[in-house]
Protein backbone atom coordinates (compact mmCIF):
# COMPACT_ATOMS: atom_id res chain seq x y z
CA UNK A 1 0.00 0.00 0.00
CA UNK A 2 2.90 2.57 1.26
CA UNK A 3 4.61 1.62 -2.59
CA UNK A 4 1.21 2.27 -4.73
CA UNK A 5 0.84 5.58 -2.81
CA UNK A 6 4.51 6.73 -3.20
CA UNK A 7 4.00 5.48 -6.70
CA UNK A 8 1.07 8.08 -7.35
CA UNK A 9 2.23 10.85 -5.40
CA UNK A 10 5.18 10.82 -7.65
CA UNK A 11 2.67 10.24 -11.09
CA UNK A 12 1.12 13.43 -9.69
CA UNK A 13 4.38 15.84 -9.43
CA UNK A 14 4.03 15.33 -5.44
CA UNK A 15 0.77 17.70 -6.13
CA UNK A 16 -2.20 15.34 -4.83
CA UNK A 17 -3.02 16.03 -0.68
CA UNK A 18 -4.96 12.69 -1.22
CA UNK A 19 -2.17 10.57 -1.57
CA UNK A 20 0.29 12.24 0.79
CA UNK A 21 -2.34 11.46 3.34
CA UNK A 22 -2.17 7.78 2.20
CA UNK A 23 1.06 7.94 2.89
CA UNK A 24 1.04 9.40 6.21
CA UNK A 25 -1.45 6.89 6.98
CA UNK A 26 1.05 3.93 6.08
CA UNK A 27 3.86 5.17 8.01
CA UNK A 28 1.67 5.71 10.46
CA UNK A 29 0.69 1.85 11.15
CA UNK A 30 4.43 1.10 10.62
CA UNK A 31 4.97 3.15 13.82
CA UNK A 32 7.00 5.35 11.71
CA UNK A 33 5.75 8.62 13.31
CA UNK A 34 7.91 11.28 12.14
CA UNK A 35 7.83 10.24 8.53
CA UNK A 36 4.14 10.51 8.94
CA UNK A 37 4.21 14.04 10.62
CA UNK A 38 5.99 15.14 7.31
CA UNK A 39 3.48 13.64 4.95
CA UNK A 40 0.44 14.88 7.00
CA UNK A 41 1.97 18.57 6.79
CA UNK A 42 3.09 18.17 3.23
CA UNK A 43 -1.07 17.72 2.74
CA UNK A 44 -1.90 20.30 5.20
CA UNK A 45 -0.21 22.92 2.79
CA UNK A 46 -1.85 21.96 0.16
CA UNK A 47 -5.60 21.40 1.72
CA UNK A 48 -6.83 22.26 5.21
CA UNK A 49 -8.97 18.85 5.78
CA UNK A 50 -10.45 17.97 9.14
CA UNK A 51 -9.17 14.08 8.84
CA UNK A 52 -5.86 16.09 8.00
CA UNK A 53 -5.77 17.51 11.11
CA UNK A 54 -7.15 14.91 13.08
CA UNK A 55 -4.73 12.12 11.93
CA UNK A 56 -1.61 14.90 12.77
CA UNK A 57 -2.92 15.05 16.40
CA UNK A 58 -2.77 11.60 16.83
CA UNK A 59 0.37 11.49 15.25
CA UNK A 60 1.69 13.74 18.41
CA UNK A 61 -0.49 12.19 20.92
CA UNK A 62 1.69 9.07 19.91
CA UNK A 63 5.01 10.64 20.38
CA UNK A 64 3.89 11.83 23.81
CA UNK A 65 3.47 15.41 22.96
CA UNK A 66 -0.21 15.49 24.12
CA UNK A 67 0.40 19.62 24.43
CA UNK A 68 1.38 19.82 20.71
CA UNK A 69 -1.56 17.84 19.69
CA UNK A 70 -4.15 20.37 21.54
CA UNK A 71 -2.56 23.06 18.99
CA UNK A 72 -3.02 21.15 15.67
CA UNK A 73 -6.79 20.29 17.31
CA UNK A 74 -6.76 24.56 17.97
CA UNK A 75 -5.45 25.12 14.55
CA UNK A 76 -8.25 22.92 12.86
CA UNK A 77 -11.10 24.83 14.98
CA UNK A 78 -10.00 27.63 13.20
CA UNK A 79 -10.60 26.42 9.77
CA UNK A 80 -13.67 24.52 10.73
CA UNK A 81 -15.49 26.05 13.80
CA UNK A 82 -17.63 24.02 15.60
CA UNK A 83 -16.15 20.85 14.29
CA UNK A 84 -17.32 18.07 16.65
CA UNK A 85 -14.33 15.49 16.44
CA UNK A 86 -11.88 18.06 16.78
CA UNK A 87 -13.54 19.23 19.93
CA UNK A 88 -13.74 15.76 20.92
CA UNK A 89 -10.57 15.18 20.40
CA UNK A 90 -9.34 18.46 22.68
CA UNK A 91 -11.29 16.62 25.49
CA UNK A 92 -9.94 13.46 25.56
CA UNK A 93 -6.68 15.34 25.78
CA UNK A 94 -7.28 17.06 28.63
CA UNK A 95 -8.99 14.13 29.94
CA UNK A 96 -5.93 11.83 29.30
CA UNK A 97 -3.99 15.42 31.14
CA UNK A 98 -6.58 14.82 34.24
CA UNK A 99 -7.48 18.45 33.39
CA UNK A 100 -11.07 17.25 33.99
CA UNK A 101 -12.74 20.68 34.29
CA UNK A 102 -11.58 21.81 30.69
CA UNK A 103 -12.06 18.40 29.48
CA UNK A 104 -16.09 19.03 30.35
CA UNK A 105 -16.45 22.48 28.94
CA UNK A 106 -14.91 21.01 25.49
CA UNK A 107 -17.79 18.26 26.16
CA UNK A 108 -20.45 20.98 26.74
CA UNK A 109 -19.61 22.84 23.36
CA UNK A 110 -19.76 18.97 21.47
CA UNK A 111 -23.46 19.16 22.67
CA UNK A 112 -24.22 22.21 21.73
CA UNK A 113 -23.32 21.11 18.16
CA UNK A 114 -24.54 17.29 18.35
CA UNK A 115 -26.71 16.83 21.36
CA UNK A 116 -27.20 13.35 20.80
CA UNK A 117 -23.14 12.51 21.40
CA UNK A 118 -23.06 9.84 23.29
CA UNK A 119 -19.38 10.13 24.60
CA UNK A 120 -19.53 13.67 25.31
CA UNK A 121 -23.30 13.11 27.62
CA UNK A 122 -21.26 10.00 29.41
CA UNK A 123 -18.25 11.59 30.15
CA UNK A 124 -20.30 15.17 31.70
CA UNK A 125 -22.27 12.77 33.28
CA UNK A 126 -19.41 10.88 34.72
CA UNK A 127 -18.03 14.72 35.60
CA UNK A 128 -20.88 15.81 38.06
CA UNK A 129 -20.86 12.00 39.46
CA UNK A 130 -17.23 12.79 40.61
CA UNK A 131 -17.79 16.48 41.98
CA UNK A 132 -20.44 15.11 44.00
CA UNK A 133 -22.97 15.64 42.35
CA UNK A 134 -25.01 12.54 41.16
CA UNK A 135 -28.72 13.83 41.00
CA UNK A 136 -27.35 15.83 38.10
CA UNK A 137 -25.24 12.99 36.57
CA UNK A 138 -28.41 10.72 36.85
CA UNK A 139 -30.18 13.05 34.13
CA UNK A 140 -27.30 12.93 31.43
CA UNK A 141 -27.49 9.00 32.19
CA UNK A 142 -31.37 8.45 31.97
CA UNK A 143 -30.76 10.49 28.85
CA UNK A 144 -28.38 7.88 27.41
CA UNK A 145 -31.03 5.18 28.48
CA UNK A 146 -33.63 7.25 25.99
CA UNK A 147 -31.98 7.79 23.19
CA UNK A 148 -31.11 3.59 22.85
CA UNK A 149 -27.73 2.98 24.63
CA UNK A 150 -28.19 0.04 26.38
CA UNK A 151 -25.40 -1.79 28.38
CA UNK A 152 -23.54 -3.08 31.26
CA UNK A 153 -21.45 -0.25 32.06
CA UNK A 154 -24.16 2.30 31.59
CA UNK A 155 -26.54 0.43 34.70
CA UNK A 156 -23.50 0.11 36.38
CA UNK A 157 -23.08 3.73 36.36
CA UNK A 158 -27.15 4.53 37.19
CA UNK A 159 -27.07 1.99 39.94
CA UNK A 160 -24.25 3.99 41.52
CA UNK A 161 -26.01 7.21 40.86
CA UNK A 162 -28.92 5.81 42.31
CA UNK A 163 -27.41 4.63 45.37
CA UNK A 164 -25.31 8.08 46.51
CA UNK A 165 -28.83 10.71 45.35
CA UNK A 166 -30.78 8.05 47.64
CA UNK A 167 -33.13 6.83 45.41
CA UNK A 168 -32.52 3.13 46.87
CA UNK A 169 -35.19 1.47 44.93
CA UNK A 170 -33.73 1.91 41.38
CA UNK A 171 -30.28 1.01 42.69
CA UNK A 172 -31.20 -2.70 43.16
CA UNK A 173 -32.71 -2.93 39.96
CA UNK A 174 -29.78 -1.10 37.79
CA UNK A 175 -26.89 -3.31 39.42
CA UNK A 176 -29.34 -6.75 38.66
CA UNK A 177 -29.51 -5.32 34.95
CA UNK A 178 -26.18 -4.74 34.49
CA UNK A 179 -24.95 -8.18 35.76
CA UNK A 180 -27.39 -9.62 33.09
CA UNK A 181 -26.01 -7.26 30.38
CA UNK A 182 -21.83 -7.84 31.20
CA UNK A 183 -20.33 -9.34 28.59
CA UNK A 184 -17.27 -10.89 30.00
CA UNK A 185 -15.91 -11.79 33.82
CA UNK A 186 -14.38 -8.07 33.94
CA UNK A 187 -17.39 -6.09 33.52
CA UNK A 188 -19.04 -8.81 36.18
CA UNK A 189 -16.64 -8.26 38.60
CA UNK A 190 -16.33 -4.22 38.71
CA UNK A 191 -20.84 -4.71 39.11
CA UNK A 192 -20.33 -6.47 42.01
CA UNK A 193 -17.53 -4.20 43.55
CA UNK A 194 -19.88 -1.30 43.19
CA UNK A 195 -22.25 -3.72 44.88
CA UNK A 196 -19.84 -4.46 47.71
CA UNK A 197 -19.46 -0.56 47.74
CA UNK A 198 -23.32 0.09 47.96
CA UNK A 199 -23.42 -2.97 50.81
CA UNK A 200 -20.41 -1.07 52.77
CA UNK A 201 -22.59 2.15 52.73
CA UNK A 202 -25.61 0.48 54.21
CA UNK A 203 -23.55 -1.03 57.03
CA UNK A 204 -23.56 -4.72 55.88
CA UNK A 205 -20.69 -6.06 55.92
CA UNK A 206 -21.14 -9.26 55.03
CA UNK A 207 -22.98 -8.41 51.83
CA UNK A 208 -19.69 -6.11 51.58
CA UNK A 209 -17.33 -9.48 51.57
CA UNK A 210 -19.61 -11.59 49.53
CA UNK A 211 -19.86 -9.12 46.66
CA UNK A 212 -16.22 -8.15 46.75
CA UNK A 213 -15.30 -12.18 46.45
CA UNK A 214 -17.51 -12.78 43.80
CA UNK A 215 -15.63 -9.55 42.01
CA UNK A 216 -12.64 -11.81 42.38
CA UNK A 217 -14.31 -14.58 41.03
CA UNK A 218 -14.88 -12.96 38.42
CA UNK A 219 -11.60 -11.22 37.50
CA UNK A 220 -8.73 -12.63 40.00
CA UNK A 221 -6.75 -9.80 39.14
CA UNK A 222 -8.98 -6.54 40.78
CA UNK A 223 -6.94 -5.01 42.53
CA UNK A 224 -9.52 -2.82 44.10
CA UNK A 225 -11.25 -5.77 45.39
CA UNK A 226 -8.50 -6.73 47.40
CA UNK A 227 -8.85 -3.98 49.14
């Protein structure tokens, strides 16, 4: 594939931002980053694309320059303002960064573009979970649940929602939905740490150690079950 596209981007007098992406692309999955980096400027220069500018960033975010990646995402928003995977892609960046506050707003301005994103209402709702906030969280979640998104990790999230706002009787029902969604041991095992969690906050313990073995069970290696 890397020969064929070197092949045409010579055919074309090195004029054709198509196949210099190609390129980029290839030396990409070789692991050949810099090479890449050229190639995906080369095109750049030529025409400002948004999968341009998106495969650049992750060109950077592979060399471990997460800071330089945030300015070819910046530089992109520029050309194409409003651009939801480029804002995406600033969040998980700062996400990746643990810059969780800035990671959110990015979030917020993906739903005011698409607000039917279903990474960008999960991770705000995952945001107001952690700042103690989970009667808010609850809402982007039971939003998720209406617009189709149906699986373990989701209930596993509402039953711990459910469980720290006090509304006891969904809690139950979310963690019993999720175990009967999880599609492997892992997914089994962090439901019934939450469950040992919920169990710990209503004082029985030995709920606590029965749900917290059966996470190791499940997956012999959580650590947090240990615990």
């Amino acid at each position: 594939a890397l020969d064929l596209a070197a092949l045409s981007t010579e055919h074309s007098q090195y004029k054709d931002w198509w196949w210099k992406v190609q390129i980029g692309k290839c030396y990409f999955r070789l692991g050949m980053y810099r090479e890449a980096e050229k190639q995906f400027k080369s095109a750049l220069k030529q025409q400002e694309m948004v999968d341009t500018f998106l495969y650049l960033a992750k060109v950077y975010v592979s060399l471990d320059q997460p800071v330089t990646a945030l300015n070819i995402f910046k530089q992109g928003l520029d050309k194409f303002p409003g651009e939801v995977t480029l804002l995406c892609g600033i969040a998980r960046i700062y996400e990746e960064m643990n810059n969780i506050s800035s990671a959110a707003e990015y979030y917020k301005e993906v739903l005011k573009q698409d607000n039917t994103h279903v990474e960008a209402i999960a991770c705000i709702g995952s945001n107001h979970f952690y700042s103690d906030q989970p009667e808010i969280a609850l809402r982007f979640y039971r939003r998720l649940l209406q617009m189709g998104v149906y699986n373990c990790q989701l209930f596993n999230n509402l039953g711990l929602c459910c469980f720290y706002a006090q509304q006891y009787d969904m809690t139950l029902t979310s963690f019993e939905r999720a175990l009967a969604l999880a599609e492997n041991e892992e997914e089994a095992a962090d439901v019934w740490y939450n469950l040992g969690h919920v169990a710990v906050g209503i004082g029985d313990m030995n709920l606590a150690h029965q749900c917290f073995r059966l996470a190791l069970v499940n997956n012999n290696n959580h650590a947090e079950a240990y615990n």
